[in-house]
Protein backbone atom coordinates (compact mmCIF):
# COMPACT_ATOMS: atom_id res chain seq x y z
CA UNK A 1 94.97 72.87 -9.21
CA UNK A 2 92.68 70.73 -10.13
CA UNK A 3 94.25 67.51 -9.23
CA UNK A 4 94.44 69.04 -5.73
CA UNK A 5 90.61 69.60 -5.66
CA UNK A 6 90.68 65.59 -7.01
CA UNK A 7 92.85 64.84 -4.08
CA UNK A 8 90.57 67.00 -1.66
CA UNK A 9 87.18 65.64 -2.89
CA UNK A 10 89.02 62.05 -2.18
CA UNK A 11 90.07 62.70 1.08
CA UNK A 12 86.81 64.27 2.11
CA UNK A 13 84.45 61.05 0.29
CA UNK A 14 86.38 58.91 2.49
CA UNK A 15 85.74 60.93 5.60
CA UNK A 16 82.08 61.10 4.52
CA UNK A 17 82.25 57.32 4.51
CA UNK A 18 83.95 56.75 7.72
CA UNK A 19 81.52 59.09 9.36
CA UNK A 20 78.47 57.11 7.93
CA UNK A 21 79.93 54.04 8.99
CA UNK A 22 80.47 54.68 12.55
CA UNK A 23 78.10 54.16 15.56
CA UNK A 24 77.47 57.74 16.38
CA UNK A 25 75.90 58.35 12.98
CA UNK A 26 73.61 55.17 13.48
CA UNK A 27 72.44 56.37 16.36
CA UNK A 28 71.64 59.80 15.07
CA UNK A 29 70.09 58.33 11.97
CA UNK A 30 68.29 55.77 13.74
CA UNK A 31 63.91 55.31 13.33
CA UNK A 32 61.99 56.68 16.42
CA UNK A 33 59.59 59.82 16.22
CA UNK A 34 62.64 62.26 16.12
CA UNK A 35 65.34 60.06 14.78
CA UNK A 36 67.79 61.23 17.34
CA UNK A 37 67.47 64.99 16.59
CA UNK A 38 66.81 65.97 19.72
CA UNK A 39 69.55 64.56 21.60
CA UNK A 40 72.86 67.66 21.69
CA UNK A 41 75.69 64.98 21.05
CA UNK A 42 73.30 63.14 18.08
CA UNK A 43 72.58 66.85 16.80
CA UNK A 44 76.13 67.29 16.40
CA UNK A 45 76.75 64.26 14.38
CA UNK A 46 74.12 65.41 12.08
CA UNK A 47 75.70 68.71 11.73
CA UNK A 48 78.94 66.97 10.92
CA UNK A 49 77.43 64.52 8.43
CA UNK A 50 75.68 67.96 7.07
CA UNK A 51 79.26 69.63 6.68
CA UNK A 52 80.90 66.92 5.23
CA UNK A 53 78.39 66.27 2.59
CA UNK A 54 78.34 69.77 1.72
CA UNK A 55 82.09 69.84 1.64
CA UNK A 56 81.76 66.92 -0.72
CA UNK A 57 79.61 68.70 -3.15
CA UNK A 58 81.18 72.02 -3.22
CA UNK A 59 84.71 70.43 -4.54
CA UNK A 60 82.63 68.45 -7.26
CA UNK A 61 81.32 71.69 -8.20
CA UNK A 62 84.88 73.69 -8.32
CA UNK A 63 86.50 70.73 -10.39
CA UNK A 64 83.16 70.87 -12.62
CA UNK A 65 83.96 74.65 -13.27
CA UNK A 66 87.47 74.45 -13.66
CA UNK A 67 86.87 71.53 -16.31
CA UNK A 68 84.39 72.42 -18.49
């Protein structure tokens, strides 16, 4: 079990990483009075970037519980 939530939390820091290291997320992320927030498409890319981190930290906190 909890090699599959190592596995998981692997697969899901690389996607985080891919994500931050495409254009789309530069452009979201990018200086200007609203950073790109208002934009639908840059929204989305936020959201994503949102889910992904929060993906990330739930899985660090399941293998947390089931190792301690």
């Amino acid at each position: 079990m909890v090699e599959r939530l190592r596995a998981d939390l692997e697969e899901a820091t690389a996607a985080l990483r891919a994500h931050k290291a495409s254009w789309p997320y530069a452009f979201a992320m990018a200086g200007g009075c609203h950073g790109g927030a208002e934009h639908p498409s840059l929204r989305a890319v936020r959201n994503e970037t949102d889910r992904l981190h929060a993906r990330c930290l739930d899985l660090k906190a399941l293998i947390a519980e089931l190792t301690d």
